[in-house]
C-alpha atoms as a PDB file:
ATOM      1  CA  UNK A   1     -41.369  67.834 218.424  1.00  0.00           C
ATOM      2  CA  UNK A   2     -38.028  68.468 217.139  1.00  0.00           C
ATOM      3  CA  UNK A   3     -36.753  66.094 213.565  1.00  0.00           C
ATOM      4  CA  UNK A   4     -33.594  65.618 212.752  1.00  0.00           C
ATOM      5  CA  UNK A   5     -31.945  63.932 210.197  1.00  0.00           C
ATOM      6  CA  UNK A   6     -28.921  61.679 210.578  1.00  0.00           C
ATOM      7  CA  UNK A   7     -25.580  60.414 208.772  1.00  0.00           C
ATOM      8  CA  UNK A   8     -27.040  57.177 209.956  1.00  0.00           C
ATOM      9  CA  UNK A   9     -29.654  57.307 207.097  1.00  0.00           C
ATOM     10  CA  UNK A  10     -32.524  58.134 210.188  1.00  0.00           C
ATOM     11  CA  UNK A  11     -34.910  61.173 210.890  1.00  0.00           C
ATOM     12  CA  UNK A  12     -34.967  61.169 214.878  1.00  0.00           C
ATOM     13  CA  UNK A  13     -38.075  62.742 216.617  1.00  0.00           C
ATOM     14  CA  UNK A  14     -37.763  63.910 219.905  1.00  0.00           C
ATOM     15  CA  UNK A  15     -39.489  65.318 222.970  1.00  0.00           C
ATOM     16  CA  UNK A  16     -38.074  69.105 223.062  1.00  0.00           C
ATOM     17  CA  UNK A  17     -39.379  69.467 226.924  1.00  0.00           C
ATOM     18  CA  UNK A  18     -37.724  65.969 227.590  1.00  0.00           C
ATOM     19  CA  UNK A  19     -34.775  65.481 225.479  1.00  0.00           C
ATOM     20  CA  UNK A  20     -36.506  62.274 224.857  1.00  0.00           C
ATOM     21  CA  UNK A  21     -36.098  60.175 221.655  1.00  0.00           C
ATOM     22  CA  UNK A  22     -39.389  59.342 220.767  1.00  0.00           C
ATOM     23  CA  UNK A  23     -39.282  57.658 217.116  1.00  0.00           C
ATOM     24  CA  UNK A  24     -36.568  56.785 214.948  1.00  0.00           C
ATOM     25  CA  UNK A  25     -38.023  56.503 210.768  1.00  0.00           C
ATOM     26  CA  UNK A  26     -35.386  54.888 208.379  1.00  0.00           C
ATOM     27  CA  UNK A  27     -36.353  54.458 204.933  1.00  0.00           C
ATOM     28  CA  UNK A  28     -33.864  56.285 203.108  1.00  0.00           C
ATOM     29  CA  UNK A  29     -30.675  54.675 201.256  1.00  0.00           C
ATOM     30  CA  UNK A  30     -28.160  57.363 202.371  1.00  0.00           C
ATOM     31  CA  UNK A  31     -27.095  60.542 204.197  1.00  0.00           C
ATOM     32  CA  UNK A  32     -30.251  62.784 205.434  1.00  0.00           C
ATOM     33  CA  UNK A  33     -28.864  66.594 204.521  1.00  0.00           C
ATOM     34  CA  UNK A  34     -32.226  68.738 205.241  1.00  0.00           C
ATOM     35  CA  UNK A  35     -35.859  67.967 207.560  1.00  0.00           C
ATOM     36  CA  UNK A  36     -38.422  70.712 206.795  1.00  0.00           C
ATOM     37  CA  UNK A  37     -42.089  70.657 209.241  1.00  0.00           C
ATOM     38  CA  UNK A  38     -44.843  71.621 206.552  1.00  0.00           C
ATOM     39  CA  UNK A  39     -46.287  75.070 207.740  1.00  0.00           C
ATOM     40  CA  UNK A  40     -48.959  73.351 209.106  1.00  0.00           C
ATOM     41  CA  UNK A  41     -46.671  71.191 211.180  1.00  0.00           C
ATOM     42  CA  UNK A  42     -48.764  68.098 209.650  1.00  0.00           C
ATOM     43  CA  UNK A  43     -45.969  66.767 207.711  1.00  0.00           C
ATOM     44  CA  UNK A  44     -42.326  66.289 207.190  1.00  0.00           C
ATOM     45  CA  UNK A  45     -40.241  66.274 204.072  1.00  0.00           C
ATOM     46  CA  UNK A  46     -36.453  64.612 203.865  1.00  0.00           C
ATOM     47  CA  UNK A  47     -33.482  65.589 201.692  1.00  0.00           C
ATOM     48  CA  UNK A  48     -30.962  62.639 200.943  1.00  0.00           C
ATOM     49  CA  UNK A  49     -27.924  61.884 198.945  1.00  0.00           C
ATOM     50  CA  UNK A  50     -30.563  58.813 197.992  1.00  0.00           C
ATOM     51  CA  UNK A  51     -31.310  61.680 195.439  1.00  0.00           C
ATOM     52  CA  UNK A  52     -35.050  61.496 197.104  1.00  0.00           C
ATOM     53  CA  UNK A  53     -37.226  63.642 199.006  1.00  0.00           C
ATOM     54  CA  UNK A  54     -39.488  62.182 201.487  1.00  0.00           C
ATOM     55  CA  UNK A  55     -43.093  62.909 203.009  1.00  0.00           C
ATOM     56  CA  UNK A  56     -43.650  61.596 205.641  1.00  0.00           C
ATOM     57  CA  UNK A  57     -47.666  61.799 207.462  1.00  0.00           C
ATOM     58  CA  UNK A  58     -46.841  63.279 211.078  1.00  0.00           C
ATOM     59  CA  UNK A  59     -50.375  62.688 212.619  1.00  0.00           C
ATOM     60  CA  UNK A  60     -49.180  59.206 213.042  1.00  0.00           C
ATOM     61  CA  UNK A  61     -45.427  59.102 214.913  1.00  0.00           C
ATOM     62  CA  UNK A  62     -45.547  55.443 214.544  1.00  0.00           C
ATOM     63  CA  UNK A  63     -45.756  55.640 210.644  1.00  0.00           C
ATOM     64  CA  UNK A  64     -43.267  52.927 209.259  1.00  0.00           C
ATOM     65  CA  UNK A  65     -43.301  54.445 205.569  1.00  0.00           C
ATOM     66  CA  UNK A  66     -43.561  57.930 204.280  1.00  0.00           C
ATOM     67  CA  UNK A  67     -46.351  58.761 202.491  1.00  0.00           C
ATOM     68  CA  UNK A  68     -44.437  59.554 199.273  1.00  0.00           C
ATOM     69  CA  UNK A  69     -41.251  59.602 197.533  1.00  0.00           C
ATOM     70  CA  UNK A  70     -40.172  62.294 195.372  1.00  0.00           C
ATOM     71  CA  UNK A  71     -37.813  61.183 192.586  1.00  0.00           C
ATOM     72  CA  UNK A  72     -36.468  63.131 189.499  1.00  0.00           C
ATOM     73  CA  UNK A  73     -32.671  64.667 191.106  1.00  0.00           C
ATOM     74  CA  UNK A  74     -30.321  63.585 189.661  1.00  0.00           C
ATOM     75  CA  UNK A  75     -27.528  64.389 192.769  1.00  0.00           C
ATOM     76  CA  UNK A  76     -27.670  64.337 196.185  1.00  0.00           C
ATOM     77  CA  UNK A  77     -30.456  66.586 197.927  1.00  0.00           C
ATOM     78  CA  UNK A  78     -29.201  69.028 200.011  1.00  0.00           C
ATOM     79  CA  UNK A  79     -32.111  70.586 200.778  1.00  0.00           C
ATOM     80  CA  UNK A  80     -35.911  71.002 201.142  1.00  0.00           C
ATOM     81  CA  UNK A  81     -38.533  73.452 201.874  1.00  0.00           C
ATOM     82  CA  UNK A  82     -42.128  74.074 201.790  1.00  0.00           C
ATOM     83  CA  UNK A  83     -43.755  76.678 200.163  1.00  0.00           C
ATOM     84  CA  UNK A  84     -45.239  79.280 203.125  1.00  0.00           C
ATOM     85  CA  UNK A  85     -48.877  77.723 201.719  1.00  0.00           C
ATOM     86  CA  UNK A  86     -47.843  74.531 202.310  1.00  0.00           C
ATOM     87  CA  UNK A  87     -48.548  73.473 198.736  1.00  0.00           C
ATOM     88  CA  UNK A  88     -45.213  73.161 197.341  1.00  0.00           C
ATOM     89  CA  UNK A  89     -42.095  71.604 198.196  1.00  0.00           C
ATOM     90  CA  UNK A  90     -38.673  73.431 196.774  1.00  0.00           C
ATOM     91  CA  UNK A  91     -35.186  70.833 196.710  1.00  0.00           C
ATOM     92  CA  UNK A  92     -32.009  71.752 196.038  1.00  0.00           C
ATOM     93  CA  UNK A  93     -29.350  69.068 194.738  1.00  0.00           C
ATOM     94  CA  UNK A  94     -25.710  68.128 193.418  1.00  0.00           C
ATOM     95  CA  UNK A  95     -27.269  68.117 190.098  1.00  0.00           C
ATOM     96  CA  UNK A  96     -27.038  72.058 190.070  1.00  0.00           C
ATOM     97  CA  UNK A  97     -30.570  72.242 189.952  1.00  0.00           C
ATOM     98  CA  UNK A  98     -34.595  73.299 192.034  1.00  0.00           C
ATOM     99  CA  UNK A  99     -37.057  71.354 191.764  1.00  0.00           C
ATOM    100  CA  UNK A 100     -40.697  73.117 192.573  1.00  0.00           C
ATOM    101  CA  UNK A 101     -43.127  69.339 193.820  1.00  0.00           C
ATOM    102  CA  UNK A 102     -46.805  69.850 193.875  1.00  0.00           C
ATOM    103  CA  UNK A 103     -47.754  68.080 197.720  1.00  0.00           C
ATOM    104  CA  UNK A 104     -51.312  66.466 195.777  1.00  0.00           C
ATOM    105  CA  UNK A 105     -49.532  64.733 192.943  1.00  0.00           C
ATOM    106  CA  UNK A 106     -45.839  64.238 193.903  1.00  0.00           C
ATOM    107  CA  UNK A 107     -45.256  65.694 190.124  1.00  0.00           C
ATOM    108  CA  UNK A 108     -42.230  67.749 189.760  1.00  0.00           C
ATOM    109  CA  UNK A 109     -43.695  71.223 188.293  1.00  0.00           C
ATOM    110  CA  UNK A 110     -40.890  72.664 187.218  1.00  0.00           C
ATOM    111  CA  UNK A 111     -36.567  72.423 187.019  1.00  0.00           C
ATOM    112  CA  UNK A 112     -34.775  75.590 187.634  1.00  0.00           C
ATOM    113  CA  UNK A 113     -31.361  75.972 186.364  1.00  0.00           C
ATOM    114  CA  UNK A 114     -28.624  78.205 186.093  1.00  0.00           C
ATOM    115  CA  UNK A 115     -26.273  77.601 189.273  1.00  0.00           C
ATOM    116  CA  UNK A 116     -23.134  76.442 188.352  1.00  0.00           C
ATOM    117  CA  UNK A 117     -22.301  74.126 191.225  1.00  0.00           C
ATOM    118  CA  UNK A 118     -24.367  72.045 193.853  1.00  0.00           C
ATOM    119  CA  UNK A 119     -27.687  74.023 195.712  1.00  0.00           C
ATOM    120  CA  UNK A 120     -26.762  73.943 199.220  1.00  0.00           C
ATOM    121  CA  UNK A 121     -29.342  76.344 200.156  1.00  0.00           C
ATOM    122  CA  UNK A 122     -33.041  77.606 199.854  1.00  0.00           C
ATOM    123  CA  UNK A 123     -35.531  79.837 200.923  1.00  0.00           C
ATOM    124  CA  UNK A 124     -38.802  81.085 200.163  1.00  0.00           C
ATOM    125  CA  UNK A 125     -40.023  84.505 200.840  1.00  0.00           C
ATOM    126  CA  UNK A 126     -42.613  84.976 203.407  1.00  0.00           C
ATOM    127  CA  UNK A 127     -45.111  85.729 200.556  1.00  0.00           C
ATOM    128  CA  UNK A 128     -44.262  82.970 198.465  1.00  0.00           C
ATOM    129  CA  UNK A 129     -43.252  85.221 195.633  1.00  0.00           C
ATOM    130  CA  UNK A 130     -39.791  84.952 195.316  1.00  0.00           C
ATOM    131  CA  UNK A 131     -37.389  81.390 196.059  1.00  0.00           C
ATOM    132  CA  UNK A 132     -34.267  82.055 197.125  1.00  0.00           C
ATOM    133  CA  UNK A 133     -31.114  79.740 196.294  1.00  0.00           C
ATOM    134  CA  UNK A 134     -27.566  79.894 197.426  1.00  0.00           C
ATOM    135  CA  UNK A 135     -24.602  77.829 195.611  1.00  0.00           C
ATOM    136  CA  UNK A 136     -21.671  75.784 195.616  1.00  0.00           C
ATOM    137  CA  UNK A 137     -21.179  78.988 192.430  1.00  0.00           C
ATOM    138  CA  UNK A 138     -20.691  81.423 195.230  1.00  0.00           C
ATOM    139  CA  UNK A 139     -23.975  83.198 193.803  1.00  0.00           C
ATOM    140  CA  UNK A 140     -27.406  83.554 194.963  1.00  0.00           C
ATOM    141  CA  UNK A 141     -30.232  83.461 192.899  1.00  0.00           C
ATOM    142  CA  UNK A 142     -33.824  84.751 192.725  1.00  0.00           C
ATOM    143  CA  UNK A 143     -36.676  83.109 191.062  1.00  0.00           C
ATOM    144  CA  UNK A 144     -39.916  84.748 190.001  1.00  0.00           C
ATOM    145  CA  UNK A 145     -42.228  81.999 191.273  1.00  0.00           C
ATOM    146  CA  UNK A 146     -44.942  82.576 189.160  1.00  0.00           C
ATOM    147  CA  UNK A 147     -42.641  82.676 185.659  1.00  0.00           C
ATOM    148  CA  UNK A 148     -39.869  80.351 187.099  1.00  0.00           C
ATOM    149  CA  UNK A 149     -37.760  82.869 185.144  1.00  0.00           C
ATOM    150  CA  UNK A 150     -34.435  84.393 187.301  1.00  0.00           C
ATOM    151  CA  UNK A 151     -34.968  87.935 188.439  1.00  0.00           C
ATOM    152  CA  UNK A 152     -31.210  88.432 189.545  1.00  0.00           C
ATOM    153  CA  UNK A 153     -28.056  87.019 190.889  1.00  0.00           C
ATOM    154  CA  UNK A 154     -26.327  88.388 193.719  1.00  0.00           C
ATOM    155  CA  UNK A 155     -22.665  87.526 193.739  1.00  0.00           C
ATOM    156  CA  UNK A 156     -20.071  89.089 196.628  1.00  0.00           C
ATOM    157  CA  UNK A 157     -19.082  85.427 198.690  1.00  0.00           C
ATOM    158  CA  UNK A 158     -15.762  84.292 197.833  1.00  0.00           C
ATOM    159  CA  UNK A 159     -16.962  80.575 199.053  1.00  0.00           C
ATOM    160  CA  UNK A 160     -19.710  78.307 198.874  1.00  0.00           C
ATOM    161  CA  UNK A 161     -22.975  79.942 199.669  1.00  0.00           C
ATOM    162  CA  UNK A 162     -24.376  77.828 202.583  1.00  0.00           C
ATOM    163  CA  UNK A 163     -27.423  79.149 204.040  1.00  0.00           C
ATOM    164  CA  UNK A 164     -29.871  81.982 203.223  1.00  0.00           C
ATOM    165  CA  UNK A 165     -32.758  83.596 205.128  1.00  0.00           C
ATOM    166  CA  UNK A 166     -35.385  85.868 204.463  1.00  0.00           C
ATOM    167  CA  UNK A 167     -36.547  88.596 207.421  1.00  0.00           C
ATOM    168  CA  UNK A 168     -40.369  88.078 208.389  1.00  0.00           C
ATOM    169  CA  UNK A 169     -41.488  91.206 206.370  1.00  0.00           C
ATOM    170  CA  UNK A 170     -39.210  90.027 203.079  1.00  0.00           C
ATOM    171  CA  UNK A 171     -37.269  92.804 202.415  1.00  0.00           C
ATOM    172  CA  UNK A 172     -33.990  91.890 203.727  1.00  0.00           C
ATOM    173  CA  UNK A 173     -32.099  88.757 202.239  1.00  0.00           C
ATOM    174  CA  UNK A 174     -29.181  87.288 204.580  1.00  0.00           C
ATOM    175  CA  UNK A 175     -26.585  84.658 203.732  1.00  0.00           C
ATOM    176  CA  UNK A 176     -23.918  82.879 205.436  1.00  0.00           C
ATOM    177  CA  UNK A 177     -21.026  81.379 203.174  1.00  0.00           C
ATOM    178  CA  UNK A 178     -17.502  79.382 203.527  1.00  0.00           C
ATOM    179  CA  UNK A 179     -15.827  82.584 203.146  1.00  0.00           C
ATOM    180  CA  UNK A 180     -16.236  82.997 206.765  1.00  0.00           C
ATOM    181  CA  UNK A 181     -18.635  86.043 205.998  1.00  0.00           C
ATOM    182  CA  UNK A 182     -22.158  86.520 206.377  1.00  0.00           C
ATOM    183  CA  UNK A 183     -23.879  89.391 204.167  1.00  0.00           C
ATOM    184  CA  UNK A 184     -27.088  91.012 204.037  1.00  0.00           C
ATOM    185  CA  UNK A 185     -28.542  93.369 201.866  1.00  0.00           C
ATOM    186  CA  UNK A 186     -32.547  95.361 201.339  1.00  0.00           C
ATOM    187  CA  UNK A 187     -33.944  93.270 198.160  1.00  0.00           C
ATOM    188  CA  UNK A 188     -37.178  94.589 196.808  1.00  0.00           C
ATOM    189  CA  UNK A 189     -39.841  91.959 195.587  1.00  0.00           C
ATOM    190  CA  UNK A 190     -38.657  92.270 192.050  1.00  0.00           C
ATOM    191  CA  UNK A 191     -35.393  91.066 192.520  1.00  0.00           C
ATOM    192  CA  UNK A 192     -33.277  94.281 192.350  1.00  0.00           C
END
């Protein structure tokens, strides 16, 4: 099943081997900017200029609600992702900011800050170690996940960092920015 979420305020499920729309879940109050399966492909999280994030219970398609809302951003979230345990949820917002959500309690665990415009961008490492976060600052950042604490910032984009991407063994970060370049470089697991 394939989610996507919608200027229409909608996440969209569909049928990948039919192109068919199977479910159409609307409770946000505004744009939907990121959809992110849990590892486990049991649940969904949404990203909204509502300044929420989402859960929404996937065993049940015909779920009206989500399960919970996430509030504490104070912009618009750009985007989510899970942690590769499926524990933790990472959002990036307007509001310059990461939020780390523990899945059990909805509690926000802990507020990284240091980018200097709007988190567009985010990505775990495959072993959960490090978070990557590109910016609106034309920077990326890495995060120690266990201190919270920046390990470095990689700076080279001219534009607005949009995407970043780790490779399945971790050692190679790549990004994408407005600059109409894309850049990739060999980052060891402590940041340098």
């Amino acid at each position: 099943m394939l989610a996507s979420g919608c200027v229409d305020q909608t996440i969209q499920l569909w049928d990948i081997q039919t192109g068919e729309l199977l479910r159409i879940l609307g409770d946000h109050d505004n744009i939907i900017w990121s959809v992110m399966w849990s590892p486990d492909g049991r649940m969904l999280a949404s990203g909204s200029e509502d300044e929420t994030i989402r859960l929404w219970n996937m065993w049940d398609i015909w779920i009206e609600e989500p399960t919970r809302i996430l509030e504490g951003h104070t912009g618009f979230v750009y985007c989510v992702i899970w942690s590769p345990d499926g524990g933790v949820i990472a959002s990036g917002s307007s509001d310059r900011t990461i939020r780390l959500w523990d899945i059990q309690t909805g509690q926000s665990l802990r507020t990284l800050e240091g980018h200097l415009g709007s988190v567009f961008n985010i990505a775990w490492s495959p072993d959960g170690r490090v978070l990557a976060s590109g910016s609106e600052g034309m920077t990326i950042r890495l995060w120690d996940m266990q201190t919270g604490q920046p390990l470095s910032i990689l700076q080279g984009h001219s534009g607005i960092v949009h995407s970043v991407a780790w490779s399945l063994d971790g050692e190679v970060l790549a990004s994408g920015s407005s600059d109409k370049s894309s850049d990739s470089g060999i980052q060891k697991r402590d940041g340098s």
